[in-house]
PDB file of N, CA and C in Angstrom:
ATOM      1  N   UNK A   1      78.962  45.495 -55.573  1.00  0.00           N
ATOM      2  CA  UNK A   1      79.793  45.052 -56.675  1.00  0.00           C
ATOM      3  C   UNK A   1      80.177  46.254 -57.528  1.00  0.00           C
ATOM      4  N   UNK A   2      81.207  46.614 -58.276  1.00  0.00           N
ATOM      5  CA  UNK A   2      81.568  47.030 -58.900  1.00  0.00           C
ATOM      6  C   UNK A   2      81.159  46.784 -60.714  1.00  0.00           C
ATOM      7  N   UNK A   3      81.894  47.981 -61.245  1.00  0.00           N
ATOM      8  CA  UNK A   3      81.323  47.699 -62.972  1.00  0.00           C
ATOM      9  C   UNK A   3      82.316  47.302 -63.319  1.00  0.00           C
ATOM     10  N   UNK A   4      81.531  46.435 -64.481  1.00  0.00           N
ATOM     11  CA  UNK A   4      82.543  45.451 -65.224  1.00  0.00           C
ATOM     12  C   UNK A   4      82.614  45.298 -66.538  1.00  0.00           C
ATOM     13  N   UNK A   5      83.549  44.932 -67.071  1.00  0.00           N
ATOM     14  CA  UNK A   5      84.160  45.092 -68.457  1.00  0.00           C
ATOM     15  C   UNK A   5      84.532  44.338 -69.225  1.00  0.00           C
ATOM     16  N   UNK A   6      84.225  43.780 -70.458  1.00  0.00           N
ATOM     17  CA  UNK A   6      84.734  42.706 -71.660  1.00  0.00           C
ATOM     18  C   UNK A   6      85.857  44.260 -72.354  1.00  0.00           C
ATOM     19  N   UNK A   7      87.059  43.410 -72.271  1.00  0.00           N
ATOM     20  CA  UNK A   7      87.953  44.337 -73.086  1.00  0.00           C
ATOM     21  C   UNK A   7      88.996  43.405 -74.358  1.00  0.00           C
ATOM     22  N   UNK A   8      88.602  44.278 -75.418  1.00  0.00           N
ATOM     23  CA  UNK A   8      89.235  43.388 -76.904  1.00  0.00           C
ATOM     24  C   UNK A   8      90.688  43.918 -77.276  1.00  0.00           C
ATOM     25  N   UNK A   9      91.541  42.815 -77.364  1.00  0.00           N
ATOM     26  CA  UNK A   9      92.774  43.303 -77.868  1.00  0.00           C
ATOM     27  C   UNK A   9      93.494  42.471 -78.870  1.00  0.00           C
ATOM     28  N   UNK A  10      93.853  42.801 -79.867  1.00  0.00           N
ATOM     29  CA  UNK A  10      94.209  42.182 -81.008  1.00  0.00           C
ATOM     30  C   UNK A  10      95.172  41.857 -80.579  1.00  0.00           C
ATOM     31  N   UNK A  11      96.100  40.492 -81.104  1.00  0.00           N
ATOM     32  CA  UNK A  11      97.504  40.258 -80.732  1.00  0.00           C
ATOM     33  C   UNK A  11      98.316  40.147 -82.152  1.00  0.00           C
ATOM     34  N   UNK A  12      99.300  40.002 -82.486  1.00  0.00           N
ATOM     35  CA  UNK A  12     100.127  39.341 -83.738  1.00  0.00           C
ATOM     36  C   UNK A  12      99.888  38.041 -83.783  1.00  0.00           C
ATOM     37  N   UNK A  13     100.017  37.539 -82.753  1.00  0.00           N
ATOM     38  CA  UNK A  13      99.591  35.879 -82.740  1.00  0.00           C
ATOM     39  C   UNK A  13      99.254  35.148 -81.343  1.00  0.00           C
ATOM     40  N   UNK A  14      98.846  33.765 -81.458  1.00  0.00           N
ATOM     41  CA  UNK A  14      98.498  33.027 -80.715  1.00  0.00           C
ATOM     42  C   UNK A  14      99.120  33.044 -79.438  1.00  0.00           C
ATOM     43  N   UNK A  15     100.661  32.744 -79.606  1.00  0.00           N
ATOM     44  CA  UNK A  15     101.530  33.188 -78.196  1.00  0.00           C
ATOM     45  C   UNK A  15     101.755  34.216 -77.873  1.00  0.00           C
ATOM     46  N   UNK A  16     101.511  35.725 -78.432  1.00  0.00           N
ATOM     47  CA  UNK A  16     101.485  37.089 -78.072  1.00  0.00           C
ATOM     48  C   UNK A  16     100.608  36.984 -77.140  1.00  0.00           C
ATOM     49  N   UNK A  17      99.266  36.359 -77.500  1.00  0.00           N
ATOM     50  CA  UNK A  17      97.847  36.457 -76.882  1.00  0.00           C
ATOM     51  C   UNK A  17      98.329  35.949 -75.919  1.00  0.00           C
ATOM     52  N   UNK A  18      98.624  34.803 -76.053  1.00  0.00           N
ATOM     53  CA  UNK A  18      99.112  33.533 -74.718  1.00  0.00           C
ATOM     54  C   UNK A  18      99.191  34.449 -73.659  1.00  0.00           C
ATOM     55  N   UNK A  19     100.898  35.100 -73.953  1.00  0.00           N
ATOM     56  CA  UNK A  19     101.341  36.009 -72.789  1.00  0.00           C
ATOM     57  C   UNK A  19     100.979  36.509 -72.504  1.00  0.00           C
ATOM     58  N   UNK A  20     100.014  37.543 -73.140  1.00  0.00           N
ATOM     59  CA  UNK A  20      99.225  38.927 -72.225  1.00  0.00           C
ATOM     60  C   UNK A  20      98.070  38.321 -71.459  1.00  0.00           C
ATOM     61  N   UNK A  21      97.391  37.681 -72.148  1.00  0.00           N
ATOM     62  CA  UNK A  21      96.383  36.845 -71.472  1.00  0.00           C
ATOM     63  C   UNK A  21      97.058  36.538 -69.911  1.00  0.00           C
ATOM     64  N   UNK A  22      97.887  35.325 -69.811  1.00  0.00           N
ATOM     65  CA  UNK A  22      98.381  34.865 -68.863  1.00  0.00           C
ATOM     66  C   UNK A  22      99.095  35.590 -67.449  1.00  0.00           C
ATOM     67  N   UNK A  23     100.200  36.647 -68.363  1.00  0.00           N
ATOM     68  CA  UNK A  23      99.997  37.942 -67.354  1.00  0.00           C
ATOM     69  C   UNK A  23      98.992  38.756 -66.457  1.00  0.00           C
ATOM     70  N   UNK A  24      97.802  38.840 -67.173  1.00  0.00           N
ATOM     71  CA  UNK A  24      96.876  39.624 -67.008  1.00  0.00           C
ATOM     72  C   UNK A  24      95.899  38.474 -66.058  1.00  0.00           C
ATOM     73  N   UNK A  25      96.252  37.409 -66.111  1.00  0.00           N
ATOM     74  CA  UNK A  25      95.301  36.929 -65.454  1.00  0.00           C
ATOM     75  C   UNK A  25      95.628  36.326 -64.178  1.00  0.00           C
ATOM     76  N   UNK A  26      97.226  35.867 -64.243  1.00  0.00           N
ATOM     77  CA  UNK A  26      98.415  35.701 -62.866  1.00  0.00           C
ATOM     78  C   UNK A  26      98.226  37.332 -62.135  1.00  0.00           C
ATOM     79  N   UNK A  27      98.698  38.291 -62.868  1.00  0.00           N
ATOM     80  CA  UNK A  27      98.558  39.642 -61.917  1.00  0.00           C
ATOM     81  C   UNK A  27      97.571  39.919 -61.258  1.00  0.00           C
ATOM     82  N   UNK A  28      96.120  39.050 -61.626  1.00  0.00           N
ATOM     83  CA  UNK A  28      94.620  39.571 -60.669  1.00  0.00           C
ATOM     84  C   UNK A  28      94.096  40.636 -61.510  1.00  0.00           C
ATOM     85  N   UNK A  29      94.640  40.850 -62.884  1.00  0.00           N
ATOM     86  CA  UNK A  29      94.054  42.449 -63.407  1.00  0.00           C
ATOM     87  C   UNK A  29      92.730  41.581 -64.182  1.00  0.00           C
ATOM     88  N   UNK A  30      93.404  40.201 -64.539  1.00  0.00           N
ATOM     89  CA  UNK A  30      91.461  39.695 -65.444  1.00  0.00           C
ATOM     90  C   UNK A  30      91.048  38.732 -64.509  1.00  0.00           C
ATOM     91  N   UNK A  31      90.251  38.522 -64.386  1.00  0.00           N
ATOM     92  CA  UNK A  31      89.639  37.191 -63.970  1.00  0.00           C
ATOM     93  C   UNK A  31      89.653  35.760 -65.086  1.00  0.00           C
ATOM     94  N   UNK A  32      89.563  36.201 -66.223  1.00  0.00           N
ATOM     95  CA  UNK A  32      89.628  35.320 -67.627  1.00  0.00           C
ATOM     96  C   UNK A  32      90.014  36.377 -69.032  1.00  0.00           C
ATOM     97  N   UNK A  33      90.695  35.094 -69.681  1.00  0.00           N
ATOM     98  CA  UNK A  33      90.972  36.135 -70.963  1.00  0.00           C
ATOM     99  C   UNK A  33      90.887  34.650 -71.967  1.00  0.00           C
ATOM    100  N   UNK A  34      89.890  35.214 -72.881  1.00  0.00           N
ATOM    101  CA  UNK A  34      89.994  34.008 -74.346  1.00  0.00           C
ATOM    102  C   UNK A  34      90.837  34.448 -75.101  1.00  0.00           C
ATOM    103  N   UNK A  35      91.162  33.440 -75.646  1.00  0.00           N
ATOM    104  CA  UNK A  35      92.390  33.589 -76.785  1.00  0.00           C
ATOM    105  C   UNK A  35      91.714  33.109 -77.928  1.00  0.00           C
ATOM    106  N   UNK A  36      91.540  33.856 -79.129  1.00  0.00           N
ATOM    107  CA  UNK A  36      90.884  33.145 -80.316  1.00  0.00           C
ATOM    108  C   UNK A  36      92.211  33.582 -81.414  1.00  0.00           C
ATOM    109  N   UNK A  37      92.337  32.229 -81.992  1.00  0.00           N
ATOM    110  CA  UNK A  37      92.911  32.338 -82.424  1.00  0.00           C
ATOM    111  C   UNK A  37      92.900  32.573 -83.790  1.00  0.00           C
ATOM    112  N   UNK A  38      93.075  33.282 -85.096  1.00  0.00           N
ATOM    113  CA  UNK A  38      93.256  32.987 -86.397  1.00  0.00           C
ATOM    114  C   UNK A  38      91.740  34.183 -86.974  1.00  0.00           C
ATOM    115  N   UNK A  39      91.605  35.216 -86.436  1.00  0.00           N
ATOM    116  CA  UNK A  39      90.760  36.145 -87.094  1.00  0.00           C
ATOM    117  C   UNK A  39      91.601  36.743 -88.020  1.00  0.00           C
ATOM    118  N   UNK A  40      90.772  37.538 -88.630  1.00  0.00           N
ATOM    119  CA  UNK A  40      91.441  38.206 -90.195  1.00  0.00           C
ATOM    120  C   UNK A  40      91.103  39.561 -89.818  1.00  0.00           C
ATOM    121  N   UNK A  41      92.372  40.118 -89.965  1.00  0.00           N
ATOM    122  CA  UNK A  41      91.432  41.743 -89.666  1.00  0.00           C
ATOM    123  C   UNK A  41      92.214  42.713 -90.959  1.00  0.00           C
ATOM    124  N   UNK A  42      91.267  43.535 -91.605  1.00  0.00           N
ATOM    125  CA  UNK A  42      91.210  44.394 -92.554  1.00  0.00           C
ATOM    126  C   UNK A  42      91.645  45.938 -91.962  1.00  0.00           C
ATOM    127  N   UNK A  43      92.435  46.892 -92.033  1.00  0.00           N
ATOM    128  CA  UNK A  43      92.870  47.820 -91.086  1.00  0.00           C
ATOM    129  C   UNK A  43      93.484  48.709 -92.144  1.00  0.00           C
ATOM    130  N   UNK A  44      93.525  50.495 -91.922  1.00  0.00           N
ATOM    131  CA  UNK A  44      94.486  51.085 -92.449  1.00  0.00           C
ATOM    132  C   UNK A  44      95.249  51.607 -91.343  1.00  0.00           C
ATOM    133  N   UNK A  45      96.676  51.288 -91.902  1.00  0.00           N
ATOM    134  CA  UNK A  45      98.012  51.293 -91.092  1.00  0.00           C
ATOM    135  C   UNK A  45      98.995  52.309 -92.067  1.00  0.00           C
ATOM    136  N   UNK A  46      99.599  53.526 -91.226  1.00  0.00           N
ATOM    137  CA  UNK A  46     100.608  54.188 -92.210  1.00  0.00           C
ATOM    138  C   UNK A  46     100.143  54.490 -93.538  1.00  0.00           C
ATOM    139  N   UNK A  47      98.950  54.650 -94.075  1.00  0.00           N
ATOM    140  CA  UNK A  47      98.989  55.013 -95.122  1.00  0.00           C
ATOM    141  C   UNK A  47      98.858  54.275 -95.950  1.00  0.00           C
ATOM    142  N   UNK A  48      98.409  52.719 -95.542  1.00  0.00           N
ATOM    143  CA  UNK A  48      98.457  51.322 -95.957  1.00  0.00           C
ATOM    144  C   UNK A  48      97.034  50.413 -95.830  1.00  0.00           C
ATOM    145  N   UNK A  49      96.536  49.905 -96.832  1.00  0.00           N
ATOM    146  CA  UNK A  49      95.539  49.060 -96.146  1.00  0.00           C
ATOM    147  C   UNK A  49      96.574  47.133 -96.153  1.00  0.00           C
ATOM    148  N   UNK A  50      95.819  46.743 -94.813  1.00  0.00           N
ATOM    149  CA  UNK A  50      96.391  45.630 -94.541  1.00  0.00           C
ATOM    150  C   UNK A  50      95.182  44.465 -94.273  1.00  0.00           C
ATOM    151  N   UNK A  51      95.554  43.511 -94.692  1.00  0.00           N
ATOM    152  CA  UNK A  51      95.042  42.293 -94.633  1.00  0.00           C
ATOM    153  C   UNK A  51      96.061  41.090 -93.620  1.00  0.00           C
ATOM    154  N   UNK A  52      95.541  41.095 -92.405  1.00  0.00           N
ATOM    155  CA  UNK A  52      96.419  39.828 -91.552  1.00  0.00           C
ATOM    156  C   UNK A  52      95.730  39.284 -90.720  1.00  0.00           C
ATOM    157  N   UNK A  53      96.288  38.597 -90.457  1.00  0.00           N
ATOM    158  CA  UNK A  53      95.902  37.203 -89.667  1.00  0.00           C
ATOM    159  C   UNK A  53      96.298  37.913 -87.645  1.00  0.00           C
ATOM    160  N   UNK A  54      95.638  38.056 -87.285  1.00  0.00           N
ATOM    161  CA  UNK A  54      95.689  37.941 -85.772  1.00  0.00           C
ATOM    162  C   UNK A  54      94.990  37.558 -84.784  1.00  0.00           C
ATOM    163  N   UNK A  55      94.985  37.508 -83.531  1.00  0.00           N
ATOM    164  CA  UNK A  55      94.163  36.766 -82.181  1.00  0.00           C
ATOM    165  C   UNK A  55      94.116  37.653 -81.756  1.00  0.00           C
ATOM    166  N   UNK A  56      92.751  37.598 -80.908  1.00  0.00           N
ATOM    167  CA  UNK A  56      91.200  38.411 -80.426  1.00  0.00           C
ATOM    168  C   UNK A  56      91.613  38.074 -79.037  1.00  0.00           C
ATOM    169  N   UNK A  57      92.084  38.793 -78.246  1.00  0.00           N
ATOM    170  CA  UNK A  57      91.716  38.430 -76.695  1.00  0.00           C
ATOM    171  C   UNK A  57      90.749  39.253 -76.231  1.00  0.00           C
ATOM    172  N   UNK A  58      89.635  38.324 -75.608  1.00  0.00           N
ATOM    173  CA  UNK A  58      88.222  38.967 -74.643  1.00  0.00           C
ATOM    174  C   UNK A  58      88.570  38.623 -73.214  1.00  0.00           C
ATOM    175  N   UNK A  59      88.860  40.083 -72.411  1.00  0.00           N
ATOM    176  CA  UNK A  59      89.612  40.134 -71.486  1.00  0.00           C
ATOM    177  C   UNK A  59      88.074  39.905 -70.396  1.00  0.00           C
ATOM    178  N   UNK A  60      87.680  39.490 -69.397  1.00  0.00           N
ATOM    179  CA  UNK A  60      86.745  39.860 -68.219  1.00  0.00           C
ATOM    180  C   UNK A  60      87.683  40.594 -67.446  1.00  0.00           C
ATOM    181  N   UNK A  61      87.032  41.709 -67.083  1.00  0.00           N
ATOM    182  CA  UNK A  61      87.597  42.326 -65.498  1.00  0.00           C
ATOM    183  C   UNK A  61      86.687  43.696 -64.878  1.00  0.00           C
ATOM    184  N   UNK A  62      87.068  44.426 -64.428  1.00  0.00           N
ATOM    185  CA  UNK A  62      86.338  45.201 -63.601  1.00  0.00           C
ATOM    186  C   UNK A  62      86.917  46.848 -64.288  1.00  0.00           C
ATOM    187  N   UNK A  63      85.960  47.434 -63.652  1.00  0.00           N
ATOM    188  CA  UNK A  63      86.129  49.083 -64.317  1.00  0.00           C
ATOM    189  C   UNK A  63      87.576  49.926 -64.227  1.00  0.00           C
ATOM    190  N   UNK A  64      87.754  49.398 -62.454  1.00  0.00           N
ATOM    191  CA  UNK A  64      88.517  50.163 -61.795  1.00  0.00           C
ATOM    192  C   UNK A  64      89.793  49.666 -62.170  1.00  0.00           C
ATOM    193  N   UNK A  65      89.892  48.759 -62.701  1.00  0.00           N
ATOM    194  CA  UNK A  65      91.444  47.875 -63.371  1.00  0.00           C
ATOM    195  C   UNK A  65      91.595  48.552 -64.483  1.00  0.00           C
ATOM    196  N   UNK A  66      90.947  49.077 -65.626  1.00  0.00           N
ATOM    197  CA  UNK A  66      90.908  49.224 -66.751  1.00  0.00           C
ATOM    198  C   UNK A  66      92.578  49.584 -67.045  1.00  0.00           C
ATOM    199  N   UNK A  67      92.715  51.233 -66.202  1.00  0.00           N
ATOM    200  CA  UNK A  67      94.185  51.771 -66.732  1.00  0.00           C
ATOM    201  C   UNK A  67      95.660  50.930 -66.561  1.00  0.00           C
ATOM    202  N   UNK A  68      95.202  50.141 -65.563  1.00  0.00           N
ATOM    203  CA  UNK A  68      96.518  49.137 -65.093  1.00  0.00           C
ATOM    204  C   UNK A  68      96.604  48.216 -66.147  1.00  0.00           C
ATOM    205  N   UNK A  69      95.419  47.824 -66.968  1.00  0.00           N
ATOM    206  CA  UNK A  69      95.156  46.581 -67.846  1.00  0.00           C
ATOM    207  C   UNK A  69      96.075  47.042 -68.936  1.00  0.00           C
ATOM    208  N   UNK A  70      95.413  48.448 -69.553  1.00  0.00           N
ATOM    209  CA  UNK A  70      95.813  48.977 -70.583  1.00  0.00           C
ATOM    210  C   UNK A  70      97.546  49.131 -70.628  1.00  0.00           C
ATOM    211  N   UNK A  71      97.787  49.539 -69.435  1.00  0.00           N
ATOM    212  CA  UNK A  71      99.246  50.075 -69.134  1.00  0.00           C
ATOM    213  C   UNK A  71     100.318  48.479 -69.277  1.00  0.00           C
ATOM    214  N   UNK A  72      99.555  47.617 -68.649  1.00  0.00           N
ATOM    215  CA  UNK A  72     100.191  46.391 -68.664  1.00  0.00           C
ATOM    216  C   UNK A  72     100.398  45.409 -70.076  1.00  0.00           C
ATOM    217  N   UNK A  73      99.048  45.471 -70.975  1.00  0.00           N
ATOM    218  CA  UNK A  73      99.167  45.057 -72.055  1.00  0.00           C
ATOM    219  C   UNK A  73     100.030  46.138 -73.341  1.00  0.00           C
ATOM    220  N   UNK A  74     100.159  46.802 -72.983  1.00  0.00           N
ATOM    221  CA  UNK A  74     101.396  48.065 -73.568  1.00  0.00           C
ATOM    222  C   UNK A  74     102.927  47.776 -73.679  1.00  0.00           C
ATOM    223  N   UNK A  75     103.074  47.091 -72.289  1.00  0.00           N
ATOM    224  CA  UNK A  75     104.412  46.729 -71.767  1.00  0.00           C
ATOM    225  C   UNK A  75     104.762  45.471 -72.328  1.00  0.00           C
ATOM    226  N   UNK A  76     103.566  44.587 -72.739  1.00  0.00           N
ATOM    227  CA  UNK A  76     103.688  43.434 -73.281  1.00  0.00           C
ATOM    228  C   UNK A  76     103.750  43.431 -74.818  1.00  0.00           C
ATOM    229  N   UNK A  77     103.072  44.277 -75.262  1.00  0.00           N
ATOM    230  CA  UNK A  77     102.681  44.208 -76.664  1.00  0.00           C
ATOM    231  C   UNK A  77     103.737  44.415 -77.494  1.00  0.00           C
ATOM    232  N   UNK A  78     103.904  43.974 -79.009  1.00  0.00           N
ATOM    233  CA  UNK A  78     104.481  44.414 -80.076  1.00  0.00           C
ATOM    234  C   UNK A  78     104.416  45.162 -80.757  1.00  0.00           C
ATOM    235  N   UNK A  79     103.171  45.722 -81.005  1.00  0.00           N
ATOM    236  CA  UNK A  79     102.221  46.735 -81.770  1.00  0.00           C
ATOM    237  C   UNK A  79     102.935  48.281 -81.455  1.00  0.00           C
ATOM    238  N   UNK A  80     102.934  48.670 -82.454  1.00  0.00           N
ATOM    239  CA  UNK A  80     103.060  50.654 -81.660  1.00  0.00           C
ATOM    240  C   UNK A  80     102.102  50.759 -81.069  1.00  0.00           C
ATOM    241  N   UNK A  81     100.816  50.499 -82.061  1.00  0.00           N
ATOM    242  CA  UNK A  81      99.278  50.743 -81.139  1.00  0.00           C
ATOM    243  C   UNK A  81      98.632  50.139 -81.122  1.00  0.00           C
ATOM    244  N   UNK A  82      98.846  49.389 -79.700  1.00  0.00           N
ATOM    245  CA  UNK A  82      98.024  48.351 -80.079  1.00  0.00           C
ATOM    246  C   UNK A  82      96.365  48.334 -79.655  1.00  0.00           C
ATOM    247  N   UNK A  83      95.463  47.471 -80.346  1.00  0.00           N
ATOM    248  CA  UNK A  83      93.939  47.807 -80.075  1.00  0.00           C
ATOM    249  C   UNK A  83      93.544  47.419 -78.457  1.00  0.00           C
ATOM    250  N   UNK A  84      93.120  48.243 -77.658  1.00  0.00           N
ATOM    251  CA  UNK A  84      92.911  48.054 -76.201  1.00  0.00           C
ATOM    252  C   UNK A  84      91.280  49.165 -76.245  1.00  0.00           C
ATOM    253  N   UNK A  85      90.303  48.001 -76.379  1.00  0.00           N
ATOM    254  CA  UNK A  85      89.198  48.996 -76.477  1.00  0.00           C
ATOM    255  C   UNK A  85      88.442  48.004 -75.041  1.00  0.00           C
ATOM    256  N   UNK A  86      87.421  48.547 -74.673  1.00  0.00           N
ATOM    257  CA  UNK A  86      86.508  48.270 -73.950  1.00  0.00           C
ATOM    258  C   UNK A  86      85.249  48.743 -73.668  1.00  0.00           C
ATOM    259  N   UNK A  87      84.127  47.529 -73.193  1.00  0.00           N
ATOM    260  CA  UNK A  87      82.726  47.989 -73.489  1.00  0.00           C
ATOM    261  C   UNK A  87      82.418  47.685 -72.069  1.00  0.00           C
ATOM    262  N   UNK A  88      81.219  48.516 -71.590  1.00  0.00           N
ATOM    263  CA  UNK A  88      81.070  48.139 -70.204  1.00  0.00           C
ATOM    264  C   UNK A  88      79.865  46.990 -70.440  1.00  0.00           C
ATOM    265  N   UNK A  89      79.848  46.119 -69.319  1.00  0.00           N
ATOM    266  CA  UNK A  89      78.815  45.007 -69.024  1.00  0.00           C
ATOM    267  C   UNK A  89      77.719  45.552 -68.062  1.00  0.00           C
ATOM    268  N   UNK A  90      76.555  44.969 -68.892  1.00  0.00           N
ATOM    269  CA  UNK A  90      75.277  45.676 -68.619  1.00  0.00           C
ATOM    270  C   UNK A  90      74.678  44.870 -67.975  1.00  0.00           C
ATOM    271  N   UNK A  91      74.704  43.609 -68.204  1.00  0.00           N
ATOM    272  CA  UNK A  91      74.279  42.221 -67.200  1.00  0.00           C
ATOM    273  C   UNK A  91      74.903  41.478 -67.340  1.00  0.00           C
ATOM    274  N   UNK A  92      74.764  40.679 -65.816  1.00  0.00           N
ATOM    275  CA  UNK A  92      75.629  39.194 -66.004  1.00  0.00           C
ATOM    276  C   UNK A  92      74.904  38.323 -64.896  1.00  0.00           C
ATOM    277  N   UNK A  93      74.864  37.480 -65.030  1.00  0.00           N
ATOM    278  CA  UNK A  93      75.143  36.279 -64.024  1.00  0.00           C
ATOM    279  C   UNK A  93      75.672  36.561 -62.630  1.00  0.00           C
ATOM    280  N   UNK A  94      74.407  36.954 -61.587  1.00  0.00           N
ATOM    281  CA  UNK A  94      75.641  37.275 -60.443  1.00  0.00           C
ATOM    282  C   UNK A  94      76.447  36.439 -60.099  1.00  0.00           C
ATOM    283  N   UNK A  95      76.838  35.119 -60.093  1.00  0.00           N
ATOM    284  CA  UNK A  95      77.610  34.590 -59.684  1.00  0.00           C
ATOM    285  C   UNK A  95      78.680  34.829 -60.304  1.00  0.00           C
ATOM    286  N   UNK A  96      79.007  34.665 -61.708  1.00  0.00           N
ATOM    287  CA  UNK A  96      79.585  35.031 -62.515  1.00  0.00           C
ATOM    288  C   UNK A  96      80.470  36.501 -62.274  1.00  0.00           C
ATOM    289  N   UNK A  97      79.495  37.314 -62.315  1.00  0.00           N
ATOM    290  CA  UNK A  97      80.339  38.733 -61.624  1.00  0.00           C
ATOM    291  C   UNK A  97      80.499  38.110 -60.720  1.00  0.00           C
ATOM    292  N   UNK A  98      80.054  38.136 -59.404  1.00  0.00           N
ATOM    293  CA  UNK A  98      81.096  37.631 -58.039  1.00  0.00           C
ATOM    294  C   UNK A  98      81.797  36.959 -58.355  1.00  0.00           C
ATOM    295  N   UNK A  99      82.094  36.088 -58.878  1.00  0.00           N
ATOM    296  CA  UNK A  99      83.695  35.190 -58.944  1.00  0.00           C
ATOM    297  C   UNK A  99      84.942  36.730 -59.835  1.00  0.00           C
ATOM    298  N   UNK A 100      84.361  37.407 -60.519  1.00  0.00           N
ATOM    299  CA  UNK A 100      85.392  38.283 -61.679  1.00  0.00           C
ATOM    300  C   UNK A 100      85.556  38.937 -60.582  1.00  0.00           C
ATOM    301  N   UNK A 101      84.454  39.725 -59.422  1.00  0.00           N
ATOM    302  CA  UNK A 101      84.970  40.215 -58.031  1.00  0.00           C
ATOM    303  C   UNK A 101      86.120  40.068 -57.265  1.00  0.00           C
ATOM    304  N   UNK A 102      86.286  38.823 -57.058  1.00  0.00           N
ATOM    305  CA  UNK A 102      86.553  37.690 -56.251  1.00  0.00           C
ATOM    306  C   UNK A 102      88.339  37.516 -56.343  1.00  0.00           C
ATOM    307  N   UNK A 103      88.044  37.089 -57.919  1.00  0.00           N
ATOM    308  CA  UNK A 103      89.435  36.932 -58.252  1.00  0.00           C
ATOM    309  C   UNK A 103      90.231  38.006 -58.801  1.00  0.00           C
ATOM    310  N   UNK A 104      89.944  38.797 -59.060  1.00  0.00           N
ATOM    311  CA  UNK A 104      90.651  39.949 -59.510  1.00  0.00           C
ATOM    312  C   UNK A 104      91.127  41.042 -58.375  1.00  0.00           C
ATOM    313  N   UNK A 105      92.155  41.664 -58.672  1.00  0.00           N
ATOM    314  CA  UNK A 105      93.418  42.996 -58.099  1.00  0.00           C
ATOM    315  C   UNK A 105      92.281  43.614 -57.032  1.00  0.00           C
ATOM    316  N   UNK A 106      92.434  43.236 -55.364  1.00  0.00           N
ATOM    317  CA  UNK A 106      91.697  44.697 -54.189  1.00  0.00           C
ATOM    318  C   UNK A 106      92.681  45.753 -54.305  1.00  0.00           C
ATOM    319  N   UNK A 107      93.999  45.310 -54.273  1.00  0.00           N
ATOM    320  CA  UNK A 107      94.669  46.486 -54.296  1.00  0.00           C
ATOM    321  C   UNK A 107      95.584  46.494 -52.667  1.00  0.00           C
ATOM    322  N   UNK A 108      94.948  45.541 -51.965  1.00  0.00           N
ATOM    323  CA  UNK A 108      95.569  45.350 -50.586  1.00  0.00           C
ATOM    324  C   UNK A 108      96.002  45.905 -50.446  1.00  0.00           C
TER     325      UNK A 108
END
């Protein structure tokens, strides 16, 4: 098996999330992506502190996807910069990993 990855990306909103989510998970790059909707995030922007309302997507996928993920949610996004961070997974559920295996990009 390969290493695997929870990756967080802020959206503008609920249907921003929708789409990248849904992309990302039709293309084989996630296996799952949550959409939460209605977090508050505190941020300095431009020289600005900001207070807004946006959605949290927690992406599942694998190591070796990461740059395609990043590159893909870029193409989607609204943001100049948008937040594309990721933490590696230290345990899981093998079944759990085998299915994120399973269903996600070989690359055929």
């Amino acid at each position: 098996m390969h290493g695997f990855l929870i990756i967080l990306v802020t959206a503008s909103s609920e249907q921003e999330g929708a789409t990248i989510g849904r992309a990302l998970v039709e293309e084989g790059l996630a296996a799952c992506t949550n959409i939460i909707p209605r977090i508050r995030s505190v941020y300095r922007w431009k020289q600005k502190i900001w207070d807004e309302a946006e959605t949290l997507l927690i992406i599942k996928s694998r190591e070796e996807l990461f740059e395609r993920i990043r590159d893909r949610i870029k193409e989607l996004h609204s943001y100049e910069v948008p937040e594309i961070t990721a933490v590696g997974l230290a345990k899981g559920d093998p079944a759990y990993l085998q299915w994120i295996e399973e269903v996600t990009y070989k690359g055929d």
